[in-house]
Protein backbone atom coordinates (compact mmCIF):
# COMPACT_ATOMS: atom_id res chain seq x y z
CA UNK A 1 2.36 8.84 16.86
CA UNK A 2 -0.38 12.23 16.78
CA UNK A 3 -1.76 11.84 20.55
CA UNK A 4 1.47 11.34 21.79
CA UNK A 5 3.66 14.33 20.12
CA UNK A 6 3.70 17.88 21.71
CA UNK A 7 2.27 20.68 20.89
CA UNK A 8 5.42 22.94 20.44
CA UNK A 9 4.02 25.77 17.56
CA UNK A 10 5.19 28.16 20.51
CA UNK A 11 8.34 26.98 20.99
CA UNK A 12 8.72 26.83 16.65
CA UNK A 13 8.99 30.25 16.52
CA UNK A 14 12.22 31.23 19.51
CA UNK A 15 15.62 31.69 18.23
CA UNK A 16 17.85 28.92 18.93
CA UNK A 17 21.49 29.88 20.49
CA UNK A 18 23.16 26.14 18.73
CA UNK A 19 24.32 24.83 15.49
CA UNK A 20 23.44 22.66 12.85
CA UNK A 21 25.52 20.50 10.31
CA UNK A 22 23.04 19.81 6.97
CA UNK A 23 24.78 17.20 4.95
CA UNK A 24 24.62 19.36 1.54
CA UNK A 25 24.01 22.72 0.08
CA UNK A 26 21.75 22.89 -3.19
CA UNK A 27 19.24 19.59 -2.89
CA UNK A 28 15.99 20.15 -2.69
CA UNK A 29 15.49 19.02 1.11
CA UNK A 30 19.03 20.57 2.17
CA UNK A 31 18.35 24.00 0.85
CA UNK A 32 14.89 24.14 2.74
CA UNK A 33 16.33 22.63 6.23
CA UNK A 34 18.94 25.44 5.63
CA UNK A 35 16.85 27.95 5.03
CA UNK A 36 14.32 27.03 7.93
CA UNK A 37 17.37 27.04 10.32
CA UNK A 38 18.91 30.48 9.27
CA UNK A 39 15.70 31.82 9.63
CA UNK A 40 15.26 30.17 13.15
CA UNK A 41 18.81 32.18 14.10
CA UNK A 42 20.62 29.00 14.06
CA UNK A 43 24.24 28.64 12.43
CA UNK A 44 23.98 26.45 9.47
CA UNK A 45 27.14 24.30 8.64
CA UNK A 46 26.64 23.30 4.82
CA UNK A 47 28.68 19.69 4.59
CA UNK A 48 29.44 19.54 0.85
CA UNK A 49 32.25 17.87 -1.27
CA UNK A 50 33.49 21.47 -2.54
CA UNK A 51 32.71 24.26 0.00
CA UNK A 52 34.98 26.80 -2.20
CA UNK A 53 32.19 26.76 -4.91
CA UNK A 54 29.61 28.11 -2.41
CA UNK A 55 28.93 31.79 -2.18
CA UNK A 56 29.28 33.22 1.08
CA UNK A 57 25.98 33.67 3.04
CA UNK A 58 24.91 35.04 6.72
CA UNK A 59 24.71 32.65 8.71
CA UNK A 60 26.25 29.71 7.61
CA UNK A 61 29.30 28.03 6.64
CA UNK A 62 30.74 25.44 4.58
CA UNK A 63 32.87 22.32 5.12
CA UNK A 64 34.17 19.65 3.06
CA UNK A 65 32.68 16.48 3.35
CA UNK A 66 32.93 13.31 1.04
CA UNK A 67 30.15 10.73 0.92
CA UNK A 68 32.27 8.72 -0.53
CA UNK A 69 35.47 9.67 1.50
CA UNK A 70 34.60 8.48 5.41
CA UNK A 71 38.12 10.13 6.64
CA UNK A 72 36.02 13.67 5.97
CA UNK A 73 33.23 12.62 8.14
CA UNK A 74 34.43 12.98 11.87
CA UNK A 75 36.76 16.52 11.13
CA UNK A 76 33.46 17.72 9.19
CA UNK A 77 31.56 17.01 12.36
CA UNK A 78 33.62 18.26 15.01
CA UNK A 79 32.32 21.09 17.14
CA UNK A 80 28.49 20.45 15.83
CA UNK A 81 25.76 20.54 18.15
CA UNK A 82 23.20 18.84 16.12
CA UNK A 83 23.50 17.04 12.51
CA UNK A 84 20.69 16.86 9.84
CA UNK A 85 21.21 13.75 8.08
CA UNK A 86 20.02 13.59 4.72
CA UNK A 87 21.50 12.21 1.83
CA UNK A 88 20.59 10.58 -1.89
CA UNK A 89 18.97 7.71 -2.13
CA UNK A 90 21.69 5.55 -3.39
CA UNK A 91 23.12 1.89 -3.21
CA UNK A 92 25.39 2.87 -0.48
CA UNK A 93 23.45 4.83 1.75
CA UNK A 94 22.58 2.88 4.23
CA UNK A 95 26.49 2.64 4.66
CA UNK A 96 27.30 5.99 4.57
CA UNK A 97 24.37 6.78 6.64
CA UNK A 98 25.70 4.33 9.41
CA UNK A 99 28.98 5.88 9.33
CA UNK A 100 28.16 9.25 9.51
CA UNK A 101 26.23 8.17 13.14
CA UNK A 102 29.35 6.41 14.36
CA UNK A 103 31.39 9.63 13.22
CA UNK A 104 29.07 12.32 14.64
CA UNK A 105 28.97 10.46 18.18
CA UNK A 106 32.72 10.58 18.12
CA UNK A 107 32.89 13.65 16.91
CA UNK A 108 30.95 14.81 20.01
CA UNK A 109 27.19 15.68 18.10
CA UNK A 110 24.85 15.63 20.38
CA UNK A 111 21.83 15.37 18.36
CA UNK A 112 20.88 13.80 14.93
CA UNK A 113 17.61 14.60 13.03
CA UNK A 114 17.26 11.93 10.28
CA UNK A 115 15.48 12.24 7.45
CA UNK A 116 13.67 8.44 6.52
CA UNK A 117 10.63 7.55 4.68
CA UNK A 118 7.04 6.92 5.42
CA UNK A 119 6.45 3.29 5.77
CA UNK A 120 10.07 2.24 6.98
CA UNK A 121 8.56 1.22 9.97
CA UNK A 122 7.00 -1.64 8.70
CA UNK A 123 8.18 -4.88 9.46
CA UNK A 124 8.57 -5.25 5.66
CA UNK A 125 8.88 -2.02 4.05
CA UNK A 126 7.40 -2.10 0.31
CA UNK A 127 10.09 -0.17 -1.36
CA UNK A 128 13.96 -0.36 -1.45
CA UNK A 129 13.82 3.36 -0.42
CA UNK A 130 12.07 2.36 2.90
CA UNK A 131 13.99 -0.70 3.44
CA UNK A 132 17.35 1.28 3.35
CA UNK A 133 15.61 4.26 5.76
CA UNK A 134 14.52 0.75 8.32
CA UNK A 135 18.48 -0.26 8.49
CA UNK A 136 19.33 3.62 9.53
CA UNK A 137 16.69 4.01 11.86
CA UNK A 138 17.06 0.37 13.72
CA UNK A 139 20.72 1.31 13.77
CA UNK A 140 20.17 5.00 14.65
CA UNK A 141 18.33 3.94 18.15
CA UNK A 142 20.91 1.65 19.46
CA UNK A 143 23.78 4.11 18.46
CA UNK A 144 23.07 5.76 22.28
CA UNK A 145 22.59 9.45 20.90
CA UNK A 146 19.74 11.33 21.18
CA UNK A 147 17.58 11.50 17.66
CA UNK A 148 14.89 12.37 15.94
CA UNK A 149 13.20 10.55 12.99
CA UNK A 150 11.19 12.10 10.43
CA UNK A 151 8.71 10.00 7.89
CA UNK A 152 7.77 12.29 5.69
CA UNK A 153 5.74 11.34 2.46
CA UNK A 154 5.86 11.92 -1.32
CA UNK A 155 6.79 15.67 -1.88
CA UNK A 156 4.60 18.06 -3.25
CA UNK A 157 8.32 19.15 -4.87
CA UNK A 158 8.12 16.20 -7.06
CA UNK A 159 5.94 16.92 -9.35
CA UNK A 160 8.48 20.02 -10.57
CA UNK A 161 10.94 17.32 -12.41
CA UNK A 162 8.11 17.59 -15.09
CA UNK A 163 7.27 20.71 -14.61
CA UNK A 164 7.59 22.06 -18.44
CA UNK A 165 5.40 18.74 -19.16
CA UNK A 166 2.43 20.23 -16.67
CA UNK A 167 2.95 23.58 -18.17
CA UNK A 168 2.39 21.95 -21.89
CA UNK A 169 -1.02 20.60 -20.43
CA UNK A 170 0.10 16.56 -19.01
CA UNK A 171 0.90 15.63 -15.52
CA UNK A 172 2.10 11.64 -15.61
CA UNK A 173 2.74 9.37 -12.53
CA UNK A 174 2.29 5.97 -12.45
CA UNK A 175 -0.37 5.69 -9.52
CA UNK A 176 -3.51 4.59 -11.70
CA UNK A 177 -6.64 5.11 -9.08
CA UNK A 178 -4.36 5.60 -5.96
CA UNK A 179 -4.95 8.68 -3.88
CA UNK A 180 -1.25 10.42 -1.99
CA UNK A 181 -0.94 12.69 0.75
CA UNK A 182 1.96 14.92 -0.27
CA UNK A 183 3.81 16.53 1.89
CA UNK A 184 5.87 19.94 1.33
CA UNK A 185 8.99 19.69 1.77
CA UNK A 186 9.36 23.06 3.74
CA UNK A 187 7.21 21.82 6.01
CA UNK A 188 9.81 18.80 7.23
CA UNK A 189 12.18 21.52 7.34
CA UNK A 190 9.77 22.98 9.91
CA UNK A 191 9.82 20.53 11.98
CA UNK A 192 13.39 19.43 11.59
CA UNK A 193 14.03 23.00 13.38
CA UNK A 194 11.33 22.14 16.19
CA UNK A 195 13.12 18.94 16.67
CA UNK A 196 16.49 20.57 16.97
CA UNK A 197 15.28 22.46 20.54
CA UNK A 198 15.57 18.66 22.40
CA UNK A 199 11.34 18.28 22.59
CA UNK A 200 11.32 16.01 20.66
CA UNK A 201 14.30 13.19 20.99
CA UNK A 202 13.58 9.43 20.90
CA UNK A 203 10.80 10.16 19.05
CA UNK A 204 9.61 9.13 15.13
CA UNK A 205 6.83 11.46 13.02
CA UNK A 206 5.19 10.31 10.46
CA UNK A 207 4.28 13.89 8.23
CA UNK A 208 1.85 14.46 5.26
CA UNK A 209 -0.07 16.39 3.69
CA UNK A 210 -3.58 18.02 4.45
CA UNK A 211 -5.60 15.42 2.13
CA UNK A 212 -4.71 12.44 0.27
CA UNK A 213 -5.20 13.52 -3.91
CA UNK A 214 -5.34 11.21 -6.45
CA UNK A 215 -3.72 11.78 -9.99
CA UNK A 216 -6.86 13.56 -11.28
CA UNK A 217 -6.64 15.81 -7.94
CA UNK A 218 -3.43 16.52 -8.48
CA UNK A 219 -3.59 17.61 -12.28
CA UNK A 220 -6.97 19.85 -11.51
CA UNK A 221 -5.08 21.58 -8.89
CA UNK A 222 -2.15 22.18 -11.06
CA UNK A 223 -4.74 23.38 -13.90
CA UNK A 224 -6.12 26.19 -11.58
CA UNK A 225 -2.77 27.17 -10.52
CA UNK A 226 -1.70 27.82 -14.24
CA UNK A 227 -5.12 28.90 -15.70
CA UNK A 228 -5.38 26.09 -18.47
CA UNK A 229 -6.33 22.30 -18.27
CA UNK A 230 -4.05 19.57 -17.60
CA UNK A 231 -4.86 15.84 -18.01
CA UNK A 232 -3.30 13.19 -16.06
CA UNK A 233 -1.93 10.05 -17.39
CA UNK A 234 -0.89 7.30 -15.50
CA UNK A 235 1.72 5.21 -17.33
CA UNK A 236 2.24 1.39 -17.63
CA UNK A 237 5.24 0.53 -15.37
CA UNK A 238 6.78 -1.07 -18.62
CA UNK A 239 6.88 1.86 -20.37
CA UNK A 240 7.26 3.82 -17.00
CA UNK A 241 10.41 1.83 -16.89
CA UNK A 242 11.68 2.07 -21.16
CA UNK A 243 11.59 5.66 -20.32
CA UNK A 244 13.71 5.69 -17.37
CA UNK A 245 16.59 3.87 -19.24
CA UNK A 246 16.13 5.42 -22.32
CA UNK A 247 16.97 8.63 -19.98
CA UNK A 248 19.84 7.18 -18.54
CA UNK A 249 18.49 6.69 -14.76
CA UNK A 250 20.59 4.30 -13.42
CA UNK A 251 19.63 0.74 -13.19
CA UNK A 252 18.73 0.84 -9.20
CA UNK A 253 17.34 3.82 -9.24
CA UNK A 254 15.08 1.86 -12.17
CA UNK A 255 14.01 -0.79 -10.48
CA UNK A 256 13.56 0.79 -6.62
CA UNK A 257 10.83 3.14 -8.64
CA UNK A 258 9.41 0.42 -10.37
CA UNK A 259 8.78 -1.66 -7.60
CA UNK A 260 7.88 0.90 -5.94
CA UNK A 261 4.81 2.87 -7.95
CA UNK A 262 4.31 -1.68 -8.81
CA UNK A 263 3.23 -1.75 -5.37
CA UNK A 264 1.43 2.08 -5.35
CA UNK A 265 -0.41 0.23 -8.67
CA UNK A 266 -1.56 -2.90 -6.85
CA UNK A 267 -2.85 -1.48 -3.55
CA UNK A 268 -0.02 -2.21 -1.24
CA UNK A 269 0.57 1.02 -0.20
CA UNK A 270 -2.40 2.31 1.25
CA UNK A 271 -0.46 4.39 3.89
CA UNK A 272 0.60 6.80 1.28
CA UNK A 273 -3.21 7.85 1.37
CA UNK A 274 -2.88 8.18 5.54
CA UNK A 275 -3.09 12.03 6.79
CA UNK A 276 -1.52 12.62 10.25
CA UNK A 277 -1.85 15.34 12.33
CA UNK A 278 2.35 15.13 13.59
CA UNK A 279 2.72 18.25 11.69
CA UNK A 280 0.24 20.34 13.20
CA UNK A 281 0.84 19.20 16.70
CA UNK A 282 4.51 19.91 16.43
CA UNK A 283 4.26 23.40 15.04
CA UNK A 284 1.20 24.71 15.89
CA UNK A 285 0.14 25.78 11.95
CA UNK A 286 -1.41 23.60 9.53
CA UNK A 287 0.29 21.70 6.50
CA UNK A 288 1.07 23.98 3.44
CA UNK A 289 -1.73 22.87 0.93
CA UNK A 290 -0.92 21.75 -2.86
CA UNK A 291 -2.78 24.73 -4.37
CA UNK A 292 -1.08 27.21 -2.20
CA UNK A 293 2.22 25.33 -3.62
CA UNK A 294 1.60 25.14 -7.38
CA UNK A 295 -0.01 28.75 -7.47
CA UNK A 296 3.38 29.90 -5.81
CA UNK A 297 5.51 27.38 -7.88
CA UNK A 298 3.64 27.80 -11.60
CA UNK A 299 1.48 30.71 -11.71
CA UNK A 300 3.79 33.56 -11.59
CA UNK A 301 6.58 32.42 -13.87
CA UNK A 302 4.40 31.24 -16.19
CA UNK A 303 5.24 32.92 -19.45
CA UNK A 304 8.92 33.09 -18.59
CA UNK A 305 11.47 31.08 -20.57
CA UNK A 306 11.98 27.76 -18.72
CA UNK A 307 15.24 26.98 -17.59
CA UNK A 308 17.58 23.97 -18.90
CA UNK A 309 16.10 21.58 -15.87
CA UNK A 310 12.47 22.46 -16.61
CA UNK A 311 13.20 21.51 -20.21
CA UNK A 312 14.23 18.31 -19.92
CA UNK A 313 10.90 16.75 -18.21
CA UNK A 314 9.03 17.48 -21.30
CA UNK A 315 11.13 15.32 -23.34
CA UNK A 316 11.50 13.27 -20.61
CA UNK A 317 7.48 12.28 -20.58
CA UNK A 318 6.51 12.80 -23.81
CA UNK A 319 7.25 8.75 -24.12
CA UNK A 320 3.52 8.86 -22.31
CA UNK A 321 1.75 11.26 -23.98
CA UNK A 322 2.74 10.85 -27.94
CA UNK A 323 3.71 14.62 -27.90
CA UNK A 324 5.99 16.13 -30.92
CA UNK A 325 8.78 17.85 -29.45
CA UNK A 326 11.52 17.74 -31.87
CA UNK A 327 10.97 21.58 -32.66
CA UNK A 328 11.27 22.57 -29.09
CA UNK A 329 13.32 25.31 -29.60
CA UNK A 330 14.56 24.97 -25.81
CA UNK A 331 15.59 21.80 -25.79
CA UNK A 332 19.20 21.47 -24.72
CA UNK A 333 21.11 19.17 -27.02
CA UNK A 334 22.96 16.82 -25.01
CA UNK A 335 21.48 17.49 -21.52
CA UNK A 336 20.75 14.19 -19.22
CA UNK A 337 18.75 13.04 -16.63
C-alpha cells in the first residue's frame, strides 16, 4: 500500500467543519480517536451504552448505543457525517460490526473508518482476531459507502496491562525469538482523523511501528525508561494459557490468544516484524517510537502508588516468573481480570 497512499501531513493539521460518531468513550483506542478528533476541531459523538455517566466535555457528545441492542444503532447514527467503528474483540463482532454498516448507511453516514487488524488481508488470516476483521472488511467494500480501513499492529499500549509487573523488574509475552513492530495507538488515531477529510476512501493501510523489537528490545527499552533492569520472559503457551483461566479470561478470548502468540511462536507470522511507511506518508511525521512511549508512560509516575488496574498484572504474571506476592500490600482482594 506505501507508494500508492498520499502524502497528506499538510492536510493532517486543518480543522475539519464535520462530525464523527466513535463507538465508545473510555477504551483505549476510543479515547485516543476522540481525543485526536477534538483536537482536529471536529465534533465527537461518544456512542456508549450509558451516556448519563459521562462528564460533560467541549466538544463532544454522548448517545446511547447498545452493542448488544441493534434497535439503538440507526437513531444513534442519525445525523453523523462519518462513523469510527471500533469495538471489542468478541464472539459477536463480526455481527455487530455488520450491522452497525447496514445501520449507518441507512442512517445516512457518509463515511466509515474501520478499525481491523494487520494480516486480515490474507487469504487465511492466522488468528481469530484477523479472521473476524476479513468478514468486516469483505463486507464493508460491497456495502456501497465510502470507507477507510486501518491495519494497525500490536500496540505499544499493550504492554501497560502488566505494567506493575515491568515496574517490579519482568516484562512476559509469549513471542520466544520473534521480533514486532508496535504501533502506538495515538498514531491510528492520527490517521483515522486524516482519513476522515475524504483523501483517503476505498483505501486499506497497513500501520506500524518505526522498527520491529524483539522481547529483549522491548524489555531494554522499558529498563531505560524506568532507570532499573528488566528481564524478559517468554512463557510456554501452556502455562501462557493456565494463567489466563486461572484469571478468569473467558474461554475465546483463551484460545484466539493462544493460537494466536502459537503461531507468533512457530514463525507464521512474520508480518508482525514488517515496517511500513503508510503512517508517514499519510501524516507527514514519523511513527511515535517505543522509548519516547515508555519514558512518557513509566518514568514520571514511577514512585507513585499504582492504581487498582496496574496492580492486578503483577499477580496476573507472577505465574511466569515464581515471584512472592502475597504481601503486596496493594493488591485488591477480589479484583478480576
Amino acid at each position: 500500500m506505501g507508494s500508492g497512499v498520499q502524502k497528506l501531513g499538510k492536510k493532517a493539521n486543518t480543522r475539519m467543519n464535520t462530525n464523527v460518531a466513535i463507538i465508545g468513550s473510555t477504551g483505549r483506542n476510543a479515547a485516543a480517536w476522540t481525543d485526536a478528533f477534538i483536537a482536529a476541531g471536529v465534533t465527537v459523538r461518544n456512542l456508549v451504552r450509558f451516556p448519563e455517566r459521562l462528564l460533560k466535555r467541549p466538544g463532544r457528545e454522548q448517545v446511547r448505543l447498545d452493542l448488544d441492542d441493534s434497535s439503538t444503532f440507526q437513531p444513534a447514527l442519525r445525523g453523523v457525517h462519518t462513523l469510527g467503528l471500533i469495538t471489542p474483540s468478541h464472539p459477536d463482532q463480526v455481527k455487530r460490526e455488520i450491522t452497525l454498516i447496514y445501520a449507518a448507511k441507512q442512517a445516512g453516514v457518509q463515511r466509515i473508518i474501520k478499525l481491523s487488524a494487520l494480516g486480515a488481508d490474507f487469504i487465511c488470516p492466522i488468528s481469530t482476531f484477523a479472521r473476524w476483521h476479513a468478514d468486516i472488511e469483505e463486507v464493508l467494500r460491497t456495502a456501497d459507502i465510502p470507507h477507510v480501513i486501518l491495519r494497525p499492529n500490536f500496540f505499544l499500549q499493550n504492554v501497560l496491562l502488566q505494567k506493575a509487573s515491568i515496574e517490579a523488574g519482568v516484562y512476559a509475552e509469549p513471542i520466544s525469538t520473534a521480533s514486532i513492530s508496535y504501533v502506538d495507538l495515538r498514531d491510528v488515531a492520527d490517521v483515522a482523523v486524516v482519513a476522515a477529510q475524504g483523501d483517503l476512501d476505498e483505501q486499506a493501510l497497513n500501520l506500524t511501528g518505526r522498527e520491529p523489537m524483539s522481547g529483549e528490545r522491548v524489555s531494554n527499552l522499558l529498563g531505560r525508561a524506568i532507570g532499573k533492569r528488566v528481564r524478559f520472559v517468554s512463557p510456554d503457551l501452556q502455562d501462557f494459557r493456565s494463567t489466563l483461566n486461572a484469571s478468569n479470561v473467558p474461554d475465546w478470548h483463551v484460545d484466539a490468544l493462544e493460537e494466536l502468540y502459537g503461531r507468533v511462536q512457530a514463525g507464521r507470522a512474520l508480518h508482525l516484524g514488517s515496517v511500513t511507511a503508510e503512517f508517514e506518508n499519510v501524516t507527514g511525521k514519523r511513527p511515535r517510537s517505543f522509548l519516547e512511549f515508555a519514558e512518557n508512560a513509566f518514568g514520571p509516575k514511577l514512585g507513585r502508588r499504582r492504581p487498582a488496574r496496574a496492580q492486578l498484572s503483577r499477580r496476573f504474571w507472577h505465574h511466569f516468573v515464581h515471584q512472592d506476592l502475597s504481601r503486596d500490600p496493594d493488591w485488591p482482594v477480589g479484583f478480576r481480570l
